[in-house]
PDB file of N, CA and C in Angstrom:
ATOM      1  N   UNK A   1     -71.488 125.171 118.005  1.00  0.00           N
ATOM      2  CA  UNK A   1     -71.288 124.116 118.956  1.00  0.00           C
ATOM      3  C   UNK A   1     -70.026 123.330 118.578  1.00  0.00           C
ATOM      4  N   UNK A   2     -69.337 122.843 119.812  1.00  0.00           N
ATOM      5  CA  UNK A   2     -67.948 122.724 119.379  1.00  0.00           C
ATOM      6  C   UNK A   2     -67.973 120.862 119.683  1.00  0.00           C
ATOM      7  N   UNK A   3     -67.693 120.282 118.795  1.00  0.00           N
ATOM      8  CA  UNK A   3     -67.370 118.585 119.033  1.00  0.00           C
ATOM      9  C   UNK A   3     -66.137 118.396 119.925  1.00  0.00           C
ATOM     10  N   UNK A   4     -66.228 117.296 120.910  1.00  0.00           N
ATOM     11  CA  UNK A   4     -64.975 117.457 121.637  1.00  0.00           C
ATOM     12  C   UNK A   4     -64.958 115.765 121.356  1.00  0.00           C
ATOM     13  N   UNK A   5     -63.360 115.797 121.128  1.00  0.00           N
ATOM     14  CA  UNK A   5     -63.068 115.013 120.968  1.00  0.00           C
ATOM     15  C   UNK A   5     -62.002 114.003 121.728  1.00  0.00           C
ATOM     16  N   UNK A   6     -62.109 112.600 121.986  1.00  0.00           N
ATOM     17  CA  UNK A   6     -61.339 112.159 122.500  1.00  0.00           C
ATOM     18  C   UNK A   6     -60.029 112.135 122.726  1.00  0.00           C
ATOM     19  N   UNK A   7     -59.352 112.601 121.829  1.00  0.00           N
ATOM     20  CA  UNK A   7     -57.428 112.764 121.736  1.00  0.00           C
ATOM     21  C   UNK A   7     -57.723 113.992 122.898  1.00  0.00           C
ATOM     22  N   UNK A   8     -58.649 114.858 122.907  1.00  0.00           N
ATOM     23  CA  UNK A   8     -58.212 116.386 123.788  1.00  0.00           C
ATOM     24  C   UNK A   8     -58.532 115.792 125.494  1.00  0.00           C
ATOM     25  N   UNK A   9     -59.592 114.431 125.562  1.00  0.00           N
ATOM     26  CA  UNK A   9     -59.189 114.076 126.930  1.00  0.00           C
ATOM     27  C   UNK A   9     -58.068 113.533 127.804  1.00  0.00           C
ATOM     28  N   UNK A  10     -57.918 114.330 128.643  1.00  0.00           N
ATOM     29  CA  UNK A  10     -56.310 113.650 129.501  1.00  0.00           C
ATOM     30  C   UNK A  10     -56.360 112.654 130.249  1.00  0.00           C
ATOM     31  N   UNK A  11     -57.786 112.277 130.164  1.00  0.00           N
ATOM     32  CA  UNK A  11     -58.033 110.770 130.952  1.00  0.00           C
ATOM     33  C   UNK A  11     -57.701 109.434 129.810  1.00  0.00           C
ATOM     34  N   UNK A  12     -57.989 109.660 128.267  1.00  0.00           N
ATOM     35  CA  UNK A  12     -57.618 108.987 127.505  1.00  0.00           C
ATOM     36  C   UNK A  12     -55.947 108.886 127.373  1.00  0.00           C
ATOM     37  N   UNK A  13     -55.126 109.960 127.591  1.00  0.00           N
ATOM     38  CA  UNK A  13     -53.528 110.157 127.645  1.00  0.00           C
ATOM     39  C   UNK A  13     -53.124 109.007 128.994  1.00  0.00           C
ATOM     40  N   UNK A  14     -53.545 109.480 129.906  1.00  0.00           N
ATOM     41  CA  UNK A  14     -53.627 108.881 131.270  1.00  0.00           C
ATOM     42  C   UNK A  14     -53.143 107.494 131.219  1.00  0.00           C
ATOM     43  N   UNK A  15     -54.593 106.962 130.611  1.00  0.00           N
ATOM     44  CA  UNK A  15     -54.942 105.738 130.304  1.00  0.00           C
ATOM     45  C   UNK A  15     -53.758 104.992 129.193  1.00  0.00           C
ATOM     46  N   UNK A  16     -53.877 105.534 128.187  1.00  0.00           N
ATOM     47  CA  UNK A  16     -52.997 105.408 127.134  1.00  0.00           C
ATOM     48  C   UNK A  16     -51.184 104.762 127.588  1.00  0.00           C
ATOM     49  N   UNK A  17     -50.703 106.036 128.660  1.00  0.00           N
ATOM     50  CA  UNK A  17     -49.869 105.954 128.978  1.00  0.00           C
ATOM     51  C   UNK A  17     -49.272 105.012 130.322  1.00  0.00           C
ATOM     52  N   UNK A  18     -50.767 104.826 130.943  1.00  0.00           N
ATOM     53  CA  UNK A  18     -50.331 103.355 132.102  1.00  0.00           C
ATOM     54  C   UNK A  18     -50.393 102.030 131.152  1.00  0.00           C
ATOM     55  N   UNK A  19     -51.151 102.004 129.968  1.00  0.00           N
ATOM     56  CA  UNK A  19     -51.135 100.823 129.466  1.00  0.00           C
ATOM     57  C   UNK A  19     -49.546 100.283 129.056  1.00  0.00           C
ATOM     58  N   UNK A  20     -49.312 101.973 128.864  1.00  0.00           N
ATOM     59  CA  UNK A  20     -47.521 101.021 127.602  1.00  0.00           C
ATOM     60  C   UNK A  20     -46.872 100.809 128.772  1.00  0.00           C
ATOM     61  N   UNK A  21     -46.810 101.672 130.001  1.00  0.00           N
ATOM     62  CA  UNK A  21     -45.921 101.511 131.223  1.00  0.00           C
ATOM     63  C   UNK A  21     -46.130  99.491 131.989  1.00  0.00           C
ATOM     64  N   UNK A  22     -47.653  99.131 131.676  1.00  0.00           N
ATOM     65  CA  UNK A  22     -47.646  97.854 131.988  1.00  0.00           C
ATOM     66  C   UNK A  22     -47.363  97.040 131.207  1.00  0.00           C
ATOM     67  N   UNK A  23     -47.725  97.104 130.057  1.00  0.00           N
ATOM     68  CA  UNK A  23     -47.041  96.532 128.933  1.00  0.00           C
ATOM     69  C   UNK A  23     -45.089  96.356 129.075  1.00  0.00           C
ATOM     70  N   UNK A  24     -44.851  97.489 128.888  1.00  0.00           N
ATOM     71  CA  UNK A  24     -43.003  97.034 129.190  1.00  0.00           C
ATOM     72  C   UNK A  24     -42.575  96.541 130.506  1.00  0.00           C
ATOM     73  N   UNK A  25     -43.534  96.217 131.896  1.00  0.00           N
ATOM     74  CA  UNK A  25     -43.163  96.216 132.435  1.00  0.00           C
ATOM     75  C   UNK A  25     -43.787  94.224 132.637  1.00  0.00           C
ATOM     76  N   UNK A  26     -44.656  94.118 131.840  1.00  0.00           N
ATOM     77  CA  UNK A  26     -44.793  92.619 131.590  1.00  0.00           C
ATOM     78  C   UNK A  26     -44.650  91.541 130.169  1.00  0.00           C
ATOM     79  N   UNK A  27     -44.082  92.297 129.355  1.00  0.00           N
ATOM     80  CA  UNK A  27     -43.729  91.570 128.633  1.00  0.00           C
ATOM     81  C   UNK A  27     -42.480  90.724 128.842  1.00  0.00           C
ATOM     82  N   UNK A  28     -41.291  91.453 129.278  1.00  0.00           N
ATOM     83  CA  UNK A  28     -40.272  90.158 129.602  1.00  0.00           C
ATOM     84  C   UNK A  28     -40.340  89.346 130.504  1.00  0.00           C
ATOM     85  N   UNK A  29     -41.731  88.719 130.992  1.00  0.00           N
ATOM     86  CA  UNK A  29     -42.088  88.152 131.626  1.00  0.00           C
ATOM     87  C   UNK A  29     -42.696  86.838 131.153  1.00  0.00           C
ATOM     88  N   UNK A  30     -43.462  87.386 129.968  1.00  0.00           N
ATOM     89  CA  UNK A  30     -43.866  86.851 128.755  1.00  0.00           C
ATOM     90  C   UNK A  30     -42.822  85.655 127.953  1.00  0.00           C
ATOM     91  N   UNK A  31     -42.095  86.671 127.887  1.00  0.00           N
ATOM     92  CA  UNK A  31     -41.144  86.397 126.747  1.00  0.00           C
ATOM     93  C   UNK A  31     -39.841  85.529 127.216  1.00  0.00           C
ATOM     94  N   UNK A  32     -39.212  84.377 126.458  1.00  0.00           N
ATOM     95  CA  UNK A  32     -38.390  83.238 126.769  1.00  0.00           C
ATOM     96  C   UNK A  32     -37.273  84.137 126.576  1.00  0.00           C
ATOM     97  N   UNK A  33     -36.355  83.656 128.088  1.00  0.00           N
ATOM     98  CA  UNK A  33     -35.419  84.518 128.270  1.00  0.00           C
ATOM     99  C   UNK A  33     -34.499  83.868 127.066  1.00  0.00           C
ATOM    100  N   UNK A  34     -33.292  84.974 126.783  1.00  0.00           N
ATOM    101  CA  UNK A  34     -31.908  84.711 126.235  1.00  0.00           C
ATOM    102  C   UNK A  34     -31.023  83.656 126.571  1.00  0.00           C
ATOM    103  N   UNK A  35     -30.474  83.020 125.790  1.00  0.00           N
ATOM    104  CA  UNK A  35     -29.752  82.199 126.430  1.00  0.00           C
ATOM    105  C   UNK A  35     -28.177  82.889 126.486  1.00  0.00           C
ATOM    106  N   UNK A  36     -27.476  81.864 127.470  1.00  0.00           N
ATOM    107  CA  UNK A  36     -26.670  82.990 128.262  1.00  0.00           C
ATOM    108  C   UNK A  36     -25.474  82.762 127.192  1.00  0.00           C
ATOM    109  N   UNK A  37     -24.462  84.206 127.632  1.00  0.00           N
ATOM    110  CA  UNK A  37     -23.704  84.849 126.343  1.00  0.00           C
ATOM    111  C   UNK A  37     -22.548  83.617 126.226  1.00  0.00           C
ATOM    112  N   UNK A  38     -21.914  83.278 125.525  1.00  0.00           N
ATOM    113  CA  UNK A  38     -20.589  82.568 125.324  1.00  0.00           C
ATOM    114  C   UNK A  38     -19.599  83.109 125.457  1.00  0.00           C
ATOM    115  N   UNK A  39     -18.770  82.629 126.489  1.00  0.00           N
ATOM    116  CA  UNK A  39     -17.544  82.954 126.700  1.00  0.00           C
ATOM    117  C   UNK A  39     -16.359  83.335 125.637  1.00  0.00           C
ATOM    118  N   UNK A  40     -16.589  82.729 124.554  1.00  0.00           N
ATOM    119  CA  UNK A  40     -15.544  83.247 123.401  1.00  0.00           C
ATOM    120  C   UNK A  40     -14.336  81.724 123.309  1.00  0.00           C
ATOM    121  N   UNK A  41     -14.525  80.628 124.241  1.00  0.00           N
ATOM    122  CA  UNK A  41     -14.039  80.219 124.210  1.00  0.00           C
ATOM    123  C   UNK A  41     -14.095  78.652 123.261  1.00  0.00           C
ATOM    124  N   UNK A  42     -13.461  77.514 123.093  1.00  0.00           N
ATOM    125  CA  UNK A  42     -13.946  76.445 121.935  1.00  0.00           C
ATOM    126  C   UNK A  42     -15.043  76.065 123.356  1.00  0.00           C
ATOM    127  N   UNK A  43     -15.759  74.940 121.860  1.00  0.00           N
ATOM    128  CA  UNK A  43     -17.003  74.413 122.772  1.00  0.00           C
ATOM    129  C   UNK A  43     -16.597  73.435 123.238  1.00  0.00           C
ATOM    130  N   UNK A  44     -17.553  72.868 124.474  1.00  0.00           N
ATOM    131  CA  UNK A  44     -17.197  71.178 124.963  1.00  0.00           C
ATOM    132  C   UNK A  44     -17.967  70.771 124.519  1.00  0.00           C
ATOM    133  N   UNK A  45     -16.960  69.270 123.953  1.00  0.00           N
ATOM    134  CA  UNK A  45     -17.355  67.977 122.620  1.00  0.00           C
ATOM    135  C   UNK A  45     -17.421  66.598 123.863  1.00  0.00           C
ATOM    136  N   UNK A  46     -17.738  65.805 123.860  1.00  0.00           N
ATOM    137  CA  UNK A  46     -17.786  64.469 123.919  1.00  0.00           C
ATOM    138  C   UNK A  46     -16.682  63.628 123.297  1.00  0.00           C
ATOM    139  N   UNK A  47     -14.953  63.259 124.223  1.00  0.00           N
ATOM    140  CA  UNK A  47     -14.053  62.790 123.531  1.00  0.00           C
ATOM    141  C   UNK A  47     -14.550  60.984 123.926  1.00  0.00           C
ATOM    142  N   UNK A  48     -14.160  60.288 123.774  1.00  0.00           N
ATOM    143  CA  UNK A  48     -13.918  59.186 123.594  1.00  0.00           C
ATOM    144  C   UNK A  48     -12.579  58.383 123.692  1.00  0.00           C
ATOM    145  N   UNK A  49     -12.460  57.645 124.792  1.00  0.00           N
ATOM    146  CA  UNK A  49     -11.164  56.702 124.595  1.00  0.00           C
ATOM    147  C   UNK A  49     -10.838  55.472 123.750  1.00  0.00           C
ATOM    148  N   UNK A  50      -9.893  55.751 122.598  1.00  0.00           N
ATOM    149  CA  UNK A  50     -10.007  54.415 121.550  1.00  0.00           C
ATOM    150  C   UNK A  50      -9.301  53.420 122.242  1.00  0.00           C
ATOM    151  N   UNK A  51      -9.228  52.707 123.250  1.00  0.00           N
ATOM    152  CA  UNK A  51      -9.018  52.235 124.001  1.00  0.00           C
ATOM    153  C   UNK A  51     -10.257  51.173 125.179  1.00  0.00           C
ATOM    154  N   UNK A  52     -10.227  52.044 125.909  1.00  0.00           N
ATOM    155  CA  UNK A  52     -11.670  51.953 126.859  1.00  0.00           C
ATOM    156  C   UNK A  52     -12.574  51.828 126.547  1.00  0.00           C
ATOM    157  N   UNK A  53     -13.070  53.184 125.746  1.00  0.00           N
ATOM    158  CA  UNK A  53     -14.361  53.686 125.683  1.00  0.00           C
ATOM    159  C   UNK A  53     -14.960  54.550 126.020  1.00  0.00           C
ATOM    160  N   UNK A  54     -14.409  54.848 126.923  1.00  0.00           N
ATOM    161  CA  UNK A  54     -15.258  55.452 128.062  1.00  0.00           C
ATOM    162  C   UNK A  54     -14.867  57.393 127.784  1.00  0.00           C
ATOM    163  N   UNK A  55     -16.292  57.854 127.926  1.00  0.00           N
ATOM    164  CA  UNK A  55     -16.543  59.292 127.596  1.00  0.00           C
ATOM    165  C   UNK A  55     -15.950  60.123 128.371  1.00  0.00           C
ATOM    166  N   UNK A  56     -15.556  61.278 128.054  1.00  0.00           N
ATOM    167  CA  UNK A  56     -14.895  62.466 128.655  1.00  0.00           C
ATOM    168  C   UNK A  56     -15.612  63.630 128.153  1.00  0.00           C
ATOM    169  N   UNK A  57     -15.805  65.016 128.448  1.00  0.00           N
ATOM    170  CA  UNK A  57     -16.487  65.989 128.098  1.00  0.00           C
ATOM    171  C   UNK A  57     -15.295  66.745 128.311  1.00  0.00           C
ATOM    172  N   UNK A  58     -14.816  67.535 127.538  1.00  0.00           N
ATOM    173  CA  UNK A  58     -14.028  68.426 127.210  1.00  0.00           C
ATOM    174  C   UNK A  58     -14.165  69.595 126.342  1.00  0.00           C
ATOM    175  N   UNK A  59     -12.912  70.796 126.317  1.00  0.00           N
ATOM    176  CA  UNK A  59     -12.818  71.897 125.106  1.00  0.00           C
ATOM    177  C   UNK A  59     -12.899  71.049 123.842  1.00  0.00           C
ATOM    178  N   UNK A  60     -12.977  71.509 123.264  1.00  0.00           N
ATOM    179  CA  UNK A  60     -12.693  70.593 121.407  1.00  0.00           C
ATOM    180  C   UNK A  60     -11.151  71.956 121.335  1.00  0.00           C
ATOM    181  N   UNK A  61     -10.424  71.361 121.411  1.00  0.00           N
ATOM    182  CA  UNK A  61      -9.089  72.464 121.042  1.00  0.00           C
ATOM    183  C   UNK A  61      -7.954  71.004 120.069  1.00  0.00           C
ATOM    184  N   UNK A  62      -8.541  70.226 119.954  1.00  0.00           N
ATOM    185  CA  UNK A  62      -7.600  69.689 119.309  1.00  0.00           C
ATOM    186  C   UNK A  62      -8.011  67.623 118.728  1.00  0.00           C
ATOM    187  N   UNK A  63      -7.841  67.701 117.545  1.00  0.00           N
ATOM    188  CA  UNK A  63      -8.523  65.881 117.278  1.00  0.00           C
ATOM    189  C   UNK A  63      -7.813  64.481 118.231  1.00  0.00           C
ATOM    190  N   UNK A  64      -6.957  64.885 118.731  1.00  0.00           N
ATOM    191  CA  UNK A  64      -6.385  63.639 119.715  1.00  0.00           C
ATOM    192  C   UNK A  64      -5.766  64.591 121.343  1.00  0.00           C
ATOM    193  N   UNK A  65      -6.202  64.353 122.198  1.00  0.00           N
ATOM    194  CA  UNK A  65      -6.173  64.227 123.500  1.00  0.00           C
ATOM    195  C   UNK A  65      -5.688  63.419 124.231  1.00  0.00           C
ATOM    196  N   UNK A  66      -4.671  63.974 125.298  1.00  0.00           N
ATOM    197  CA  UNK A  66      -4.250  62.772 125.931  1.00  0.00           C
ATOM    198  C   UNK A  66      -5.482  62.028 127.243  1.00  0.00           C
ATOM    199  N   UNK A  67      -5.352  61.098 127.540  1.00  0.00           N
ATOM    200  CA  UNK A  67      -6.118  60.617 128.733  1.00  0.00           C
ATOM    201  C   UNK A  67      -5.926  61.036 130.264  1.00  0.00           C
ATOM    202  N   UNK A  68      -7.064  61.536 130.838  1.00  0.00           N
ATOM    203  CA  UNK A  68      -6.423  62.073 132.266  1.00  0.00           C
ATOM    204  C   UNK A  68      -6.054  61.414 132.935  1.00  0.00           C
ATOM    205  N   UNK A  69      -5.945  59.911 132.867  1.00  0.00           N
ATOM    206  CA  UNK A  69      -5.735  59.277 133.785  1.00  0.00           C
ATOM    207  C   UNK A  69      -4.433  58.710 133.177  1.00  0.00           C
ATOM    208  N   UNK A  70      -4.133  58.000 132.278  1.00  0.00           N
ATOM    209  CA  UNK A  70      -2.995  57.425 131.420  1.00  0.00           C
ATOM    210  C   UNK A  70      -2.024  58.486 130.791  1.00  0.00           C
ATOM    211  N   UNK A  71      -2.239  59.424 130.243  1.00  0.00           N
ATOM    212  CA  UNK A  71      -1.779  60.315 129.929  1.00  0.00           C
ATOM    213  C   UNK A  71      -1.218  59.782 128.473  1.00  0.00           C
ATOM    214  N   UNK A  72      -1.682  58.862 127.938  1.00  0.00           N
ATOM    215  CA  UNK A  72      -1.636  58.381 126.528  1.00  0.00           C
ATOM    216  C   UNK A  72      -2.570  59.380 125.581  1.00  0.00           C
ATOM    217  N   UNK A  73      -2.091  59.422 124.433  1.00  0.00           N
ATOM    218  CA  UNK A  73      -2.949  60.192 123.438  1.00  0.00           C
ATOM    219  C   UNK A  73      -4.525  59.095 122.723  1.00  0.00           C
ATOM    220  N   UNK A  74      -5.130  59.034 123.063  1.00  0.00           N
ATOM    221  CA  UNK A  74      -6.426  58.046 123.403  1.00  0.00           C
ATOM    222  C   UNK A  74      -7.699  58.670 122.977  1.00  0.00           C
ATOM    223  N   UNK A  75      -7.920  59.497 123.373  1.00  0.00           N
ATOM    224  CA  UNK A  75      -8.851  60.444 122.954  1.00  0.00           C
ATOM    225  C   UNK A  75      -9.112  60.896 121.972  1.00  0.00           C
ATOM    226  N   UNK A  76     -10.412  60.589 120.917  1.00  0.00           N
ATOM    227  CA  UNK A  76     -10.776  61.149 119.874  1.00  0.00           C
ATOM    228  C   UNK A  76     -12.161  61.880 119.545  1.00  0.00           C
ATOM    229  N   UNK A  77     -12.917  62.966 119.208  1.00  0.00           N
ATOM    230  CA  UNK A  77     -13.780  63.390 119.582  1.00  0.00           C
ATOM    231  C   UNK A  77     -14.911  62.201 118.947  1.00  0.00           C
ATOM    232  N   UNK A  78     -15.627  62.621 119.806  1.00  0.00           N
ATOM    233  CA  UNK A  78     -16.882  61.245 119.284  1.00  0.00           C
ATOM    234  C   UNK A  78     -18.481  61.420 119.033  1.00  0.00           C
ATOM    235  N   UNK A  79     -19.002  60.526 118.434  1.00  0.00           N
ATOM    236  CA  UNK A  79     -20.373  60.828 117.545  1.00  0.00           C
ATOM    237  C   UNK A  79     -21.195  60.087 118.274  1.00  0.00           C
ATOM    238  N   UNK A  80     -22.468  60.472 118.422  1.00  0.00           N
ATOM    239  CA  UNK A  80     -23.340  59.530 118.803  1.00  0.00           C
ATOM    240  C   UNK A  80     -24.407  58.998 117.808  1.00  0.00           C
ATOM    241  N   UNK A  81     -24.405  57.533 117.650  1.00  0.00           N
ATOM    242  CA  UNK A  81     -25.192  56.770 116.912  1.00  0.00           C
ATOM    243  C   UNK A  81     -26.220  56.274 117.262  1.00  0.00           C
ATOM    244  N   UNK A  82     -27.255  56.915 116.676  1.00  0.00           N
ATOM    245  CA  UNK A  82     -28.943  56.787 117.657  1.00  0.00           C
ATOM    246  C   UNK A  82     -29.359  54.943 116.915  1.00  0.00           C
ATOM    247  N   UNK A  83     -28.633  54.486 116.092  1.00  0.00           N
ATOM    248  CA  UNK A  83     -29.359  53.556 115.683  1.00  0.00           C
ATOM    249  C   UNK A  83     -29.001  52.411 116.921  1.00  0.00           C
ATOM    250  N   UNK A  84     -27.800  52.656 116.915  1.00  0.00           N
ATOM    251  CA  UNK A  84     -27.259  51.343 118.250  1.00  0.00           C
ATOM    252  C   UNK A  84     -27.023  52.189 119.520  1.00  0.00           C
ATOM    253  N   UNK A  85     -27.266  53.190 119.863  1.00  0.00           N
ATOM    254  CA  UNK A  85     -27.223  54.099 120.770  1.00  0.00           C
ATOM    255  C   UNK A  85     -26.023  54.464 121.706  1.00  0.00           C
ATOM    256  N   UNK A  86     -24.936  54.114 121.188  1.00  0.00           N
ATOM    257  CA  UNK A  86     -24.090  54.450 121.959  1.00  0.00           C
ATOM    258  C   UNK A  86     -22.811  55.173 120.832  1.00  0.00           C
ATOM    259  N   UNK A  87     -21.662  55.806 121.848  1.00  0.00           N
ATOM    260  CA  UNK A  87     -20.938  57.330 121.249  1.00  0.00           C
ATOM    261  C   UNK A  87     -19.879  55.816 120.736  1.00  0.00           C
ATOM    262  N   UNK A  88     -19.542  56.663 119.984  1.00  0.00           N
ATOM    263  CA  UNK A  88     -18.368  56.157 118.914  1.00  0.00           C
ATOM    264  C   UNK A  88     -17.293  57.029 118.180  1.00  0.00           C
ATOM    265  N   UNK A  89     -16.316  56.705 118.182  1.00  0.00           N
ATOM    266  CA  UNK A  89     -15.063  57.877 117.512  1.00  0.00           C
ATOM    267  C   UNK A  89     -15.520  58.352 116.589  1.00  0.00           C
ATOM    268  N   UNK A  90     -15.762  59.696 115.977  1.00  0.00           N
ATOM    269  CA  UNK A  90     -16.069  60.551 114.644  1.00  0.00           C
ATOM    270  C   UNK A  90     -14.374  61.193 114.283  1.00  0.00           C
ATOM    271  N   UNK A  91     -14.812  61.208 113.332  1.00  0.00           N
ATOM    272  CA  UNK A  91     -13.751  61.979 112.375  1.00  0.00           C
ATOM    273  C   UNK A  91     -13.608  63.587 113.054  1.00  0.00           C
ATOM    274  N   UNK A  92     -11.906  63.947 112.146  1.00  0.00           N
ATOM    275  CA  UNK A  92     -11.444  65.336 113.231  1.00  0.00           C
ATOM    276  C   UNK A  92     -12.203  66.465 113.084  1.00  0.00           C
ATOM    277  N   UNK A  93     -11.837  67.251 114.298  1.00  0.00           N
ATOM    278  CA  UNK A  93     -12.806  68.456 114.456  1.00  0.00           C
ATOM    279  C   UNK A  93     -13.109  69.112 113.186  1.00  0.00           C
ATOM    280  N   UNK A  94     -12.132  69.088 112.249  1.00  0.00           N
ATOM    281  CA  UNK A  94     -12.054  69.983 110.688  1.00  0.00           C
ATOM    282  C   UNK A  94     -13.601  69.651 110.360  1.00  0.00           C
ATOM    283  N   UNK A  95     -13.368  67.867 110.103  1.00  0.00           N
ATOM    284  CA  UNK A  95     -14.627  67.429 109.279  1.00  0.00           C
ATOM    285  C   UNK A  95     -15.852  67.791 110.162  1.00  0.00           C
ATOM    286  N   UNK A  96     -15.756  67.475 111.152  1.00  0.00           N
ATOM    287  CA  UNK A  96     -17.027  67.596 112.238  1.00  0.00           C
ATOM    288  C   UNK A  96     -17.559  68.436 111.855  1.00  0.00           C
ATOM    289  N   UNK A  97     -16.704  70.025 111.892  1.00  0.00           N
ATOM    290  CA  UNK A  97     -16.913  71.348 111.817  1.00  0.00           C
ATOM    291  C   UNK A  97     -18.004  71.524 110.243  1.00  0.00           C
ATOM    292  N   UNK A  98     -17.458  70.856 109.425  1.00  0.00           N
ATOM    293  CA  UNK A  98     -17.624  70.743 107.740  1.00  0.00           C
ATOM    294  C   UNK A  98     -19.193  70.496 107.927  1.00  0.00           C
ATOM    295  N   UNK A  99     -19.343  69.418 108.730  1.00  0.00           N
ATOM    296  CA  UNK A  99     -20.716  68.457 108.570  1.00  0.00           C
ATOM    297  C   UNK A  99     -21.733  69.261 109.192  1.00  0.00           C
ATOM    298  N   UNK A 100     -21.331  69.681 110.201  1.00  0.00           N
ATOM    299  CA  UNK A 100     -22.326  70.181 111.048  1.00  0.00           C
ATOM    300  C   UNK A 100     -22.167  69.375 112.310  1.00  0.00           C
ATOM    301  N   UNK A 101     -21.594  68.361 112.418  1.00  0.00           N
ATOM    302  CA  UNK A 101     -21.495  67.252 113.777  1.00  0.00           C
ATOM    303  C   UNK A 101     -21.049  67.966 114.973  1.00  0.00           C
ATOM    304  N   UNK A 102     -19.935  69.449 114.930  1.00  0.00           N
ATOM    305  CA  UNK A 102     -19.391  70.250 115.827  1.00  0.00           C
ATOM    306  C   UNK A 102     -20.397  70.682 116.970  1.00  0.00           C
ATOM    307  N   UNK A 103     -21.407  69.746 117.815  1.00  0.00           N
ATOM    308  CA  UNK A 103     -22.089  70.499 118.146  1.00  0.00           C
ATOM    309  C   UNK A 103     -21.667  70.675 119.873  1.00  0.00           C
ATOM    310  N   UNK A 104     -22.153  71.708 120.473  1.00  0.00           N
ATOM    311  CA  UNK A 104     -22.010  71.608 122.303  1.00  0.00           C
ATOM    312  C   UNK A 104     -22.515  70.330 123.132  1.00  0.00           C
ATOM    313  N   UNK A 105     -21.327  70.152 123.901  1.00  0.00           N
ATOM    314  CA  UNK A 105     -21.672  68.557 124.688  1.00  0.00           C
ATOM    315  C   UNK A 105     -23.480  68.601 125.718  1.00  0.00           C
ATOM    316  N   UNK A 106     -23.506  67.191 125.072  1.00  0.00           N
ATOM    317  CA  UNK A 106     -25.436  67.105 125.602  1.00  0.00           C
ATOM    318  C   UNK A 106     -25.549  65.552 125.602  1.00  0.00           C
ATOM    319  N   UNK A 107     -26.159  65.470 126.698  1.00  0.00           N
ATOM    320  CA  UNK A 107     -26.827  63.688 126.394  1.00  0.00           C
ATOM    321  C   UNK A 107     -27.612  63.548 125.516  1.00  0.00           C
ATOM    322  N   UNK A 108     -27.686  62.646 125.034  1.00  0.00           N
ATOM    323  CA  UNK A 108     -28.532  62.222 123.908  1.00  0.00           C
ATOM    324  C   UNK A 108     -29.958  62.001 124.611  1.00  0.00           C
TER     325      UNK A 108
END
């Protein structure tokens, strides 16, 4: 008398094989998409007018910027200080970069 065994049923293969087909076909559904690729280009920083005040969002390509409106060199990249809550001039991109402060422009 011969034991038959489950691997030799093709209803278990069957089965087997719609599971992985639903499986790949719902997991990236599941799963938190990618965030999208980077252009290759510098990031946008939060400049600051030592002047005004008043915020600009820009490339970080350089520690002084002229103003779009004045066209004075005014612009310095800037930090935000959670204790008094508002952005303030930081030191140049070098150091930023050093600290970790280099980060992509975001409201606080």
């Amino acid at each position: 008398m011969q034991v038959k065994t489950i691997l030799r049923e093709p209803q278990f293969w069957a089965i087997g094989v719609a599971l992985l087909i639903a499986a790949w076909l719902l997991v990236p559904q599941w799963m938190p998409s990618r965030p999208p690729a980077t252009t290759g280009g510098p990031p946008e920083i939060r400049y600051i007018c030592r002047k005004s005040g008043e915020l600009f969002t820009l490339a970080a390509t350089a520690d002084s910027l002229p103003h779009p409106v004045t066209g004075r060199l005014t612009l310095v990249p800037a930090v935000f200080e959670r204790r008094s809550g508002k952005w303030k001039p930081g030191p140049p991109l070098a150091v930023m970069h050093r600290r970790g402060l280099l980060t992509a422009a975001s409201t606080p």
